[in-house]
Protein backbone atom coordinates (compact mmCIF):
# COMPACT_ATOMS: atom_id res chain seq x y z
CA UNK A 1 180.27 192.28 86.55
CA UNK A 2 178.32 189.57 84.86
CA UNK A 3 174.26 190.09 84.42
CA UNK A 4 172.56 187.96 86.77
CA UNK A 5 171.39 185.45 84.47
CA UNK A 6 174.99 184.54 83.39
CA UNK A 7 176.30 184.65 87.16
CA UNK A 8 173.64 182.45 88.51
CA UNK A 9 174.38 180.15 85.23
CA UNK A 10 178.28 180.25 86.28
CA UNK A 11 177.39 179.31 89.70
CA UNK A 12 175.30 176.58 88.84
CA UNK A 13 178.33 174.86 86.45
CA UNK A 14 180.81 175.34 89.59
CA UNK A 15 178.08 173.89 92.62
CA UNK A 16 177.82 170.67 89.49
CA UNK A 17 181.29 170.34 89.37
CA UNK A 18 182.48 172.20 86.36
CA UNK A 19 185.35 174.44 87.53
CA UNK A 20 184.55 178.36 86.42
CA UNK A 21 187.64 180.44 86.08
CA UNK A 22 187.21 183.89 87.66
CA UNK A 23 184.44 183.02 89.70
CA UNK A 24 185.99 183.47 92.94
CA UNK A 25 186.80 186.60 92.31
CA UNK A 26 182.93 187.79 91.64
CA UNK A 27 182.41 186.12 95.60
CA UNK A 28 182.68 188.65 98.14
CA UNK A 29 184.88 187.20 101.00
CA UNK A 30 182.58 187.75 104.21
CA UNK A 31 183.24 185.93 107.10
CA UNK A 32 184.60 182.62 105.09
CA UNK A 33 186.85 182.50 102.13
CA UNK A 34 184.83 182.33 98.57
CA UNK A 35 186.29 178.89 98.06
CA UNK A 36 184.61 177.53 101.06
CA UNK A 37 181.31 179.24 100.19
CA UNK A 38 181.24 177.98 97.13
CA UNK A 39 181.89 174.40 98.62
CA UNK A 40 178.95 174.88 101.29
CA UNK A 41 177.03 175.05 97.80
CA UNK A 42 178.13 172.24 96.71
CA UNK A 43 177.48 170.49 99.26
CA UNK A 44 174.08 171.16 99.91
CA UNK A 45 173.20 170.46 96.09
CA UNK A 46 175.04 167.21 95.96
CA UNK A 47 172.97 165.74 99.23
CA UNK A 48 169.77 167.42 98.12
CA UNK A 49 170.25 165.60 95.05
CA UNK A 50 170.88 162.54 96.93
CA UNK A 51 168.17 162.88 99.25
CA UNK A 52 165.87 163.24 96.03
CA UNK A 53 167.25 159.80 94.53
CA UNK A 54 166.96 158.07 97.70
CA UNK A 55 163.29 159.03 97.87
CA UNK A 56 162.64 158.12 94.29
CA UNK A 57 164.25 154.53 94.88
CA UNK A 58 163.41 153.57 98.06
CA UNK A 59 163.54 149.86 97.27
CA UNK A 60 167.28 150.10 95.77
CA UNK A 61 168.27 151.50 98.63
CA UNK A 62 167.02 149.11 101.19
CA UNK A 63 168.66 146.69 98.38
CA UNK A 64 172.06 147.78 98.07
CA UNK A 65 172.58 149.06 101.64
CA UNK A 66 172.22 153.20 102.08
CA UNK A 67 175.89 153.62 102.53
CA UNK A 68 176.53 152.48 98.72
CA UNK A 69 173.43 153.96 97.49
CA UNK A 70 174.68 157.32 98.68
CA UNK A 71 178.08 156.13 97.15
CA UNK A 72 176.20 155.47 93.67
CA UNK A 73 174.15 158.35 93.70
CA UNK A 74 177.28 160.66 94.25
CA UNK A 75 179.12 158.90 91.31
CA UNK A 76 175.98 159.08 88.89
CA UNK A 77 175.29 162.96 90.23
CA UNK A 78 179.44 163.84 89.03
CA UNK A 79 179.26 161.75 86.06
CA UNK A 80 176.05 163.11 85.13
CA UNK A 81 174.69 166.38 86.64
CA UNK A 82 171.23 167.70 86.28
């Protein structure tokens, strides 16, 4: 078992896109599979890191239309996680 530090850095790398090898495996199962968890997490950080973009330029995204700002931000987000 990793110390929690090093888990919750692990995590972090996968939710931003970085595949971890063996992480799975440190995910208990529950009621969903610990791919899918791990997706629900990425999810959630990719719009919340959208949402925080969008609120930051509000003018580009009446600009550019909020379906290609939201297209944008997800590109710049992969290409260049926080």
């Amino acid at each position: 078992m990793l110390p929690l530090e090093s888990l919750q850095n692990t995590i972090a790398q996968s939710v931003l896109g970085k595949p971890q090898f063996g992480l799975l495996s440190l995910v208990s199962a529950g009621r969903a599979d610990p791919h899918r968890r791990l997706r629900i997490y990425e999810n959630n950080t990719r719009a919340s890191l959208t949402a925080t973009l969008m609120a930051v330029f509000p003018v580009t995204v009446h600009m550019v239309d909020e379906r290609f700002f939201r297209y944008a931000a997800s590109e710049f987000i992969r290409r260049h996680p926080p």
